[in-house]
PDB file of N, CA and C in Angstrom:
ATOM      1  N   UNK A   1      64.967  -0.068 -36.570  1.00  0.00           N
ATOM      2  CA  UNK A   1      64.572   0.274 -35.228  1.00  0.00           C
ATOM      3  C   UNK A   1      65.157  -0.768 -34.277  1.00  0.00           C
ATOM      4  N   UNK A   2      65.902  -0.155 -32.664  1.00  0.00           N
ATOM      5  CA  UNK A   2      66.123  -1.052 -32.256  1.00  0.00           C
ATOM      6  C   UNK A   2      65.326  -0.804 -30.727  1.00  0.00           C
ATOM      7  N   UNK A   3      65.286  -1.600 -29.683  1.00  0.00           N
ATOM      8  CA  UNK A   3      65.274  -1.657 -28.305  1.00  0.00           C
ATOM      9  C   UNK A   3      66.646  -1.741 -27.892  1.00  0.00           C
ATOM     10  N   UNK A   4      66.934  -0.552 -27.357  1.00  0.00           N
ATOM     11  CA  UNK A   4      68.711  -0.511 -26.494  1.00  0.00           C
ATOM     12  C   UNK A   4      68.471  -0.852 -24.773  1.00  0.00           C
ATOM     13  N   UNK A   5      68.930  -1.514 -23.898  1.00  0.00           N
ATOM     14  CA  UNK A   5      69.573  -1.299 -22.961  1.00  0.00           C
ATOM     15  C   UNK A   5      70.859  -1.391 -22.606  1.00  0.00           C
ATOM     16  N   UNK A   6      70.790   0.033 -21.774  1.00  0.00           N
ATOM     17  CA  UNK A   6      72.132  -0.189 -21.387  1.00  0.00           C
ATOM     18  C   UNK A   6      72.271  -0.494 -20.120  1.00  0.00           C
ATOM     19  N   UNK A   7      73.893  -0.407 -19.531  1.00  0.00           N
ATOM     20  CA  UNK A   7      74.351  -0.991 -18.513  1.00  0.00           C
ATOM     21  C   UNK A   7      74.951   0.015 -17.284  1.00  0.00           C
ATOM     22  N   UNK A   8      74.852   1.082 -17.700  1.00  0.00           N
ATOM     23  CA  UNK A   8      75.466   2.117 -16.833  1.00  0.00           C
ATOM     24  C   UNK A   8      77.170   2.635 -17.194  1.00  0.00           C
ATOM     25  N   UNK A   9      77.885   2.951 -16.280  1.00  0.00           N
ATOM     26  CA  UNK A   9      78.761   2.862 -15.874  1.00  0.00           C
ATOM     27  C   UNK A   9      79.774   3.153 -14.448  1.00  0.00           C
ATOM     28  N   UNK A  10      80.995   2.691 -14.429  1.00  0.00           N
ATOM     29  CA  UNK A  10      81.564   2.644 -13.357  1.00  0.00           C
ATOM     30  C   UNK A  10      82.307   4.035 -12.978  1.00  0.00           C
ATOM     31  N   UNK A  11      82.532   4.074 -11.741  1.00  0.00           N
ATOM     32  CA  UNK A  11      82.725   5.577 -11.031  1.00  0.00           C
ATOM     33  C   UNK A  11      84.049   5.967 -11.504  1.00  0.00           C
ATOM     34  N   UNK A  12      84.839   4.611 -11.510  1.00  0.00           N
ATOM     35  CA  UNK A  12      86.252   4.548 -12.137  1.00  0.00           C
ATOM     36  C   UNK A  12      86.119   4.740 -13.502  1.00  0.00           C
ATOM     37  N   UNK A  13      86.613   5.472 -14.617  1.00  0.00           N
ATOM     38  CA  UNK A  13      86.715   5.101 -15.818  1.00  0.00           C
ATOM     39  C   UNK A  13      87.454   4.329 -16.396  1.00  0.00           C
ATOM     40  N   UNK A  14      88.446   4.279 -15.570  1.00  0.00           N
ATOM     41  CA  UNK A  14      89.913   2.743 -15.705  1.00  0.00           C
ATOM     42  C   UNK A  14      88.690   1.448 -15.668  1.00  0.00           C
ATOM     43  N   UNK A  15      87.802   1.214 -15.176  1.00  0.00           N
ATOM     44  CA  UNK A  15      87.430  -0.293 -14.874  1.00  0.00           C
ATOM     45  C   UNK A  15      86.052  -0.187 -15.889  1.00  0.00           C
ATOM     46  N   UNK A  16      86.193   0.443 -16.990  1.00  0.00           N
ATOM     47  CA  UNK A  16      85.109  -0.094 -17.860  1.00  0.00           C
ATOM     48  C   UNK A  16      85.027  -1.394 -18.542  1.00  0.00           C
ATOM     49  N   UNK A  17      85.921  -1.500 -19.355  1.00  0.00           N
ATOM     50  CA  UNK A  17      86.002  -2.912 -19.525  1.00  0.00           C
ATOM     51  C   UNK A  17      85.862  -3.720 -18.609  1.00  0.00           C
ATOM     52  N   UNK A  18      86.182  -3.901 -17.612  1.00  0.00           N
ATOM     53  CA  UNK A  18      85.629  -5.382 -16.590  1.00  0.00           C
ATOM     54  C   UNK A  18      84.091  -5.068 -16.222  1.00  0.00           C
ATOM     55  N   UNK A  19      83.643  -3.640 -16.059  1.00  0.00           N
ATOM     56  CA  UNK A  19      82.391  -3.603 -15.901  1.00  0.00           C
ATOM     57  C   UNK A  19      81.299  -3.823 -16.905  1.00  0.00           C
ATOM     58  N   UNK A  20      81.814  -3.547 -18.279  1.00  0.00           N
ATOM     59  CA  UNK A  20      81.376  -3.758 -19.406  1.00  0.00           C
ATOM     60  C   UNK A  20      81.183  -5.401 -19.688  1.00  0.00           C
ATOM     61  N   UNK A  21      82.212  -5.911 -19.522  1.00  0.00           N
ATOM     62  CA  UNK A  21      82.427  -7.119 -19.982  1.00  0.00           C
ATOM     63  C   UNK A  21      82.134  -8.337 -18.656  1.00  0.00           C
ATOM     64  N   UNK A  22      82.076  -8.001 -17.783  1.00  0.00           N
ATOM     65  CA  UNK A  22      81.731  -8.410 -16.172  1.00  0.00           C
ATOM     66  C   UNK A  22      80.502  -9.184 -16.139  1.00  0.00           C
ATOM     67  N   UNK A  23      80.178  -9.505 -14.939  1.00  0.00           N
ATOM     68  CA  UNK A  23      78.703 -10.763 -15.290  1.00  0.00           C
ATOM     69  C   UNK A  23      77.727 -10.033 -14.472  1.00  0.00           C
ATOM     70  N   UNK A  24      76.772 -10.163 -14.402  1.00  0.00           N
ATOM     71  CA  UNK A  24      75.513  -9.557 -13.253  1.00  0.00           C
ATOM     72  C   UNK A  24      75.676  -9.728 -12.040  1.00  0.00           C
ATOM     73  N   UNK A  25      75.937  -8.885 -11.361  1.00  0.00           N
ATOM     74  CA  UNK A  25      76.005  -8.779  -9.609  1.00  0.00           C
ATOM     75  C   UNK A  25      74.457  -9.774  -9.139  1.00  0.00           C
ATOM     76  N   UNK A  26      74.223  -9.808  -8.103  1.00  0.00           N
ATOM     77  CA  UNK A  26      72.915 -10.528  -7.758  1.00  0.00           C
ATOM     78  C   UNK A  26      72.144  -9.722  -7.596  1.00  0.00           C
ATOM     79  N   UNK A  27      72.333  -8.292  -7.318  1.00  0.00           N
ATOM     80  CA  UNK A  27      70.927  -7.165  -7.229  1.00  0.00           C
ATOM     81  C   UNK A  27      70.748  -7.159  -9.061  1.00  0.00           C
ATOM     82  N   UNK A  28      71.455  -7.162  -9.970  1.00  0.00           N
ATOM     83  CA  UNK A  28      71.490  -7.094 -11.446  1.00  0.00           C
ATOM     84  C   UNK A  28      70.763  -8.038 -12.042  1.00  0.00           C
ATOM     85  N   UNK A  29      70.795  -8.967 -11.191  1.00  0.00           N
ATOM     86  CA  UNK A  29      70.380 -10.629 -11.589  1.00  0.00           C
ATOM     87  C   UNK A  29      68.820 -10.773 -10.925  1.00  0.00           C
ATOM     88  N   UNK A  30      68.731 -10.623 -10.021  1.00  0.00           N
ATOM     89  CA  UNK A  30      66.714 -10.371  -9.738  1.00  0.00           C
ATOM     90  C   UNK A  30      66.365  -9.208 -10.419  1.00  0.00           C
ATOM     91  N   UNK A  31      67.035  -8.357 -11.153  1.00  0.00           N
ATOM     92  CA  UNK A  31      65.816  -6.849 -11.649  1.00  0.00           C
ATOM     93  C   UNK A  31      65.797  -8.008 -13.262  1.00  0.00           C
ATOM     94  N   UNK A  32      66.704  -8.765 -13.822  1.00  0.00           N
ATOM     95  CA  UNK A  32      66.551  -9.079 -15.311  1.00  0.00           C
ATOM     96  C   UNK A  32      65.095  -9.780 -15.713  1.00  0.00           C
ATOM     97  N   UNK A  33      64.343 -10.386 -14.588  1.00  0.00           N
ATOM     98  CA  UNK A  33      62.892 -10.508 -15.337  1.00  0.00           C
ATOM     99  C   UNK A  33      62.173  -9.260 -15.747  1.00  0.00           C
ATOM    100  N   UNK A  34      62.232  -8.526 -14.686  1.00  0.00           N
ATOM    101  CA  UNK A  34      61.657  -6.895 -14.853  1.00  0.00           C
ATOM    102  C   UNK A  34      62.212  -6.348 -15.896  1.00  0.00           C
ATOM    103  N   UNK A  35      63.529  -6.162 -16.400  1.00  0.00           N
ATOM    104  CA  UNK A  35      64.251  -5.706 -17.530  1.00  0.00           C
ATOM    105  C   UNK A  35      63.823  -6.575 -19.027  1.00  0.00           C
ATOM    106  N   UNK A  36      63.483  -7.462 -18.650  1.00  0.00           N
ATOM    107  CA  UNK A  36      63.156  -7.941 -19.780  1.00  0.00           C
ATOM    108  C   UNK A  36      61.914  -7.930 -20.437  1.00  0.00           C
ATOM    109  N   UNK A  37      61.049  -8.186 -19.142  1.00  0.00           N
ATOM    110  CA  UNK A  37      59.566  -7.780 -19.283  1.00  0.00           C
ATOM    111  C   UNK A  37      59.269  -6.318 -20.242  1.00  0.00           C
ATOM    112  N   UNK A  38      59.955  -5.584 -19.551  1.00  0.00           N
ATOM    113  CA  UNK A  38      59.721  -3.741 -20.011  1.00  0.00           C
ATOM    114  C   UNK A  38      60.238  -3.898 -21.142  1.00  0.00           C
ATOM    115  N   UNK A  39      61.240  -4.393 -21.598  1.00  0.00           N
ATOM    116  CA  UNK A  39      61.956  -4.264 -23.138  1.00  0.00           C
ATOM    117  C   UNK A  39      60.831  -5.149 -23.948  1.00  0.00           C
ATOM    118  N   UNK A  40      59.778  -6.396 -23.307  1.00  0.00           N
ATOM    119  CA  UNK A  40      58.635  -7.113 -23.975  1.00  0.00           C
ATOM    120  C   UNK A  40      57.658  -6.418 -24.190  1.00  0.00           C
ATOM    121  N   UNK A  41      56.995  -5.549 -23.410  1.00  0.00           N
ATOM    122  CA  UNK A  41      56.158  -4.299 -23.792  1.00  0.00           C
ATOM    123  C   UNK A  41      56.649  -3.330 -24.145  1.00  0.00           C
ATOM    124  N   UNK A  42      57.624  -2.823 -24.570  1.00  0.00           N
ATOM    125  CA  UNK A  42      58.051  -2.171 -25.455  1.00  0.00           C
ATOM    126  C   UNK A  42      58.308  -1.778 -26.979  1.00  0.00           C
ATOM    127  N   UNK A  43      58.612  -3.368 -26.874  1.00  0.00           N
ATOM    128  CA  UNK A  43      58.330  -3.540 -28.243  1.00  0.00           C
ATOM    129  C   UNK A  43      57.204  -4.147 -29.142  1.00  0.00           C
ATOM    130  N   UNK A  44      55.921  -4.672 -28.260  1.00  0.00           N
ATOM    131  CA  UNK A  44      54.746  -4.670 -28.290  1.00  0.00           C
ATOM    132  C   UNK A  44      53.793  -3.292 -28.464  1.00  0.00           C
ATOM    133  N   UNK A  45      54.285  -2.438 -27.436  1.00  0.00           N
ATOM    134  CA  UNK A  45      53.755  -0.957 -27.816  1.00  0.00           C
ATOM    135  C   UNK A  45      54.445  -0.469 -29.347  1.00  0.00           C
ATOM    136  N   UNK A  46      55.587  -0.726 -29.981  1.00  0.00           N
ATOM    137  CA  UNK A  46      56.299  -0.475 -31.017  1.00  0.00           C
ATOM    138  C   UNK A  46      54.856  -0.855 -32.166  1.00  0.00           C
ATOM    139  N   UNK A  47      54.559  -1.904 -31.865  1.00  0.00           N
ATOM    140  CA  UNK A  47      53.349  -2.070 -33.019  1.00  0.00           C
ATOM    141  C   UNK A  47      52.455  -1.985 -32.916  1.00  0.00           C
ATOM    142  N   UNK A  48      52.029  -1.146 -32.460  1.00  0.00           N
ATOM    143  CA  UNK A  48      50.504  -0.731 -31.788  1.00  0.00           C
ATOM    144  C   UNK A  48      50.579   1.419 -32.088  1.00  0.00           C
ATOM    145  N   UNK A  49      51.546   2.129 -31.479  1.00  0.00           N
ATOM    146  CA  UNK A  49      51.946   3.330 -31.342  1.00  0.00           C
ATOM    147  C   UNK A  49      52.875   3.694 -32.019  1.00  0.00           C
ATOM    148  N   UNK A  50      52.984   4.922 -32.502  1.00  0.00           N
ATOM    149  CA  UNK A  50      54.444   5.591 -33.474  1.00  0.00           C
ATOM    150  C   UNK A  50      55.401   5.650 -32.249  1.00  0.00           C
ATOM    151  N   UNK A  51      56.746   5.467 -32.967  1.00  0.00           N
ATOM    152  CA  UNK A  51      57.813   5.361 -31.754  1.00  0.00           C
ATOM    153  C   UNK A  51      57.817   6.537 -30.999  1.00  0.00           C
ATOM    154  N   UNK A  52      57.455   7.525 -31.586  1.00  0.00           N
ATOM    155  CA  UNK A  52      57.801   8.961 -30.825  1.00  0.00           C
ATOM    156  C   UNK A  52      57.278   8.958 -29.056  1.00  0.00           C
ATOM    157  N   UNK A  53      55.836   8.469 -29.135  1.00  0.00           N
ATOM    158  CA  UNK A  53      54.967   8.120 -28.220  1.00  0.00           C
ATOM    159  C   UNK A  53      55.862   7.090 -27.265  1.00  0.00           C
ATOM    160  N   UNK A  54      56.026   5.531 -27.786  1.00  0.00           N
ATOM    161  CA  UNK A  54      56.516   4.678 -27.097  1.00  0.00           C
ATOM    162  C   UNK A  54      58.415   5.446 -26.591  1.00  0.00           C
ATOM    163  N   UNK A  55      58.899   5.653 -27.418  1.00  0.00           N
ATOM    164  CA  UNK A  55      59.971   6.523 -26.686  1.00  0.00           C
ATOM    165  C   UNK A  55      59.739   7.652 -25.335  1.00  0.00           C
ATOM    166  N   UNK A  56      58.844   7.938 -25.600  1.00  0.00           N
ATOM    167  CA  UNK A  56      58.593   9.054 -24.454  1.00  0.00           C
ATOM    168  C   UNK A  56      58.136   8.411 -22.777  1.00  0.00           C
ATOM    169  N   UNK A  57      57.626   7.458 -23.384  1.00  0.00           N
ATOM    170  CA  UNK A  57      57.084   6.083 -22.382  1.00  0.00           C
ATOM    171  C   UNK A  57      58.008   5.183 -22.035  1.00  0.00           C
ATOM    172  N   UNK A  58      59.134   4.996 -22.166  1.00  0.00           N
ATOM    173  CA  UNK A  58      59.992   4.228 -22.001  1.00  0.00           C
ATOM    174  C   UNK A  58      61.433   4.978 -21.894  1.00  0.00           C
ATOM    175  N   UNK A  59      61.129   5.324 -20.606  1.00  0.00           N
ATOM    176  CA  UNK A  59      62.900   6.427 -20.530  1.00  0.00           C
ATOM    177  C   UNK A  59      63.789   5.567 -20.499  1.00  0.00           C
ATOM    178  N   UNK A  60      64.886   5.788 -20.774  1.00  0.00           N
ATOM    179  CA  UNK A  60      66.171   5.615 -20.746  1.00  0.00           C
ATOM    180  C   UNK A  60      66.682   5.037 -19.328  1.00  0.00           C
ATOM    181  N   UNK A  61      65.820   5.855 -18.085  1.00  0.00           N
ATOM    182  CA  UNK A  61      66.569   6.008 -17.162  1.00  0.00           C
ATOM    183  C   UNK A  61      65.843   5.302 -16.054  1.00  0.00           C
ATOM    184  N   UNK A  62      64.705   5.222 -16.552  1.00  0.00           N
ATOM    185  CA  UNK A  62      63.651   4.233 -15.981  1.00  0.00           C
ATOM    186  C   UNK A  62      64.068   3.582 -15.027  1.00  0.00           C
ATOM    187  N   UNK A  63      64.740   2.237 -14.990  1.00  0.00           N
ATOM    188  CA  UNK A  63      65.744   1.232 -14.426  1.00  0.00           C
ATOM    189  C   UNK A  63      66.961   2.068 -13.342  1.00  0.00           C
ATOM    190  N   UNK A  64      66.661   2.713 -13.080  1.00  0.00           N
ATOM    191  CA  UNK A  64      68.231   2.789 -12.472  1.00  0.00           C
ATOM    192  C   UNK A  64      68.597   2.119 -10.840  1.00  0.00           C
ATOM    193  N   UNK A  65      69.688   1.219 -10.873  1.00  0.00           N
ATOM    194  CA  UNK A  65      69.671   0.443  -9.752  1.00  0.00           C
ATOM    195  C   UNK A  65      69.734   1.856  -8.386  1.00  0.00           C
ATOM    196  N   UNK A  66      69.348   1.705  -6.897  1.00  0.00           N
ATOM    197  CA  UNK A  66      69.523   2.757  -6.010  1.00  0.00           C
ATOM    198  C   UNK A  66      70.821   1.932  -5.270  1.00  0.00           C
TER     199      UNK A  66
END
């Protein structure tokens, strides 16, 4: 079992790699306590609830920068 986040991607498909491999913008860089927090109860709910439950509770899409 894992906890995934991901990172999105770029509008360009040419500039994945630099976006992939790129460092945190500063709006990227204040949400990472929050991102990290949610991935900490997440996997706290993991041992408490069957994943099916905690998956359903923890979208994918949750995070998305506006």
């Amino acid at each position: 079992m894992r906890v995934r986040m991901g990172i999105g991607k770029p509008a360009d498909k040419a500039k994945v790699v630099d976006y992939v491999l790129g460092s945190f913008d500063e709006k990227q860089t204040g949400h990472l306590p929050e991102w990290i927090g949610s991935a900490a109860d997440a996997v706290e709910m993991l041992l408490r609830y069957p994943w099916e439950d905690v998956a359903s509770k923890c979208s994918i899409k949750r995070f998305q920068l506006q």
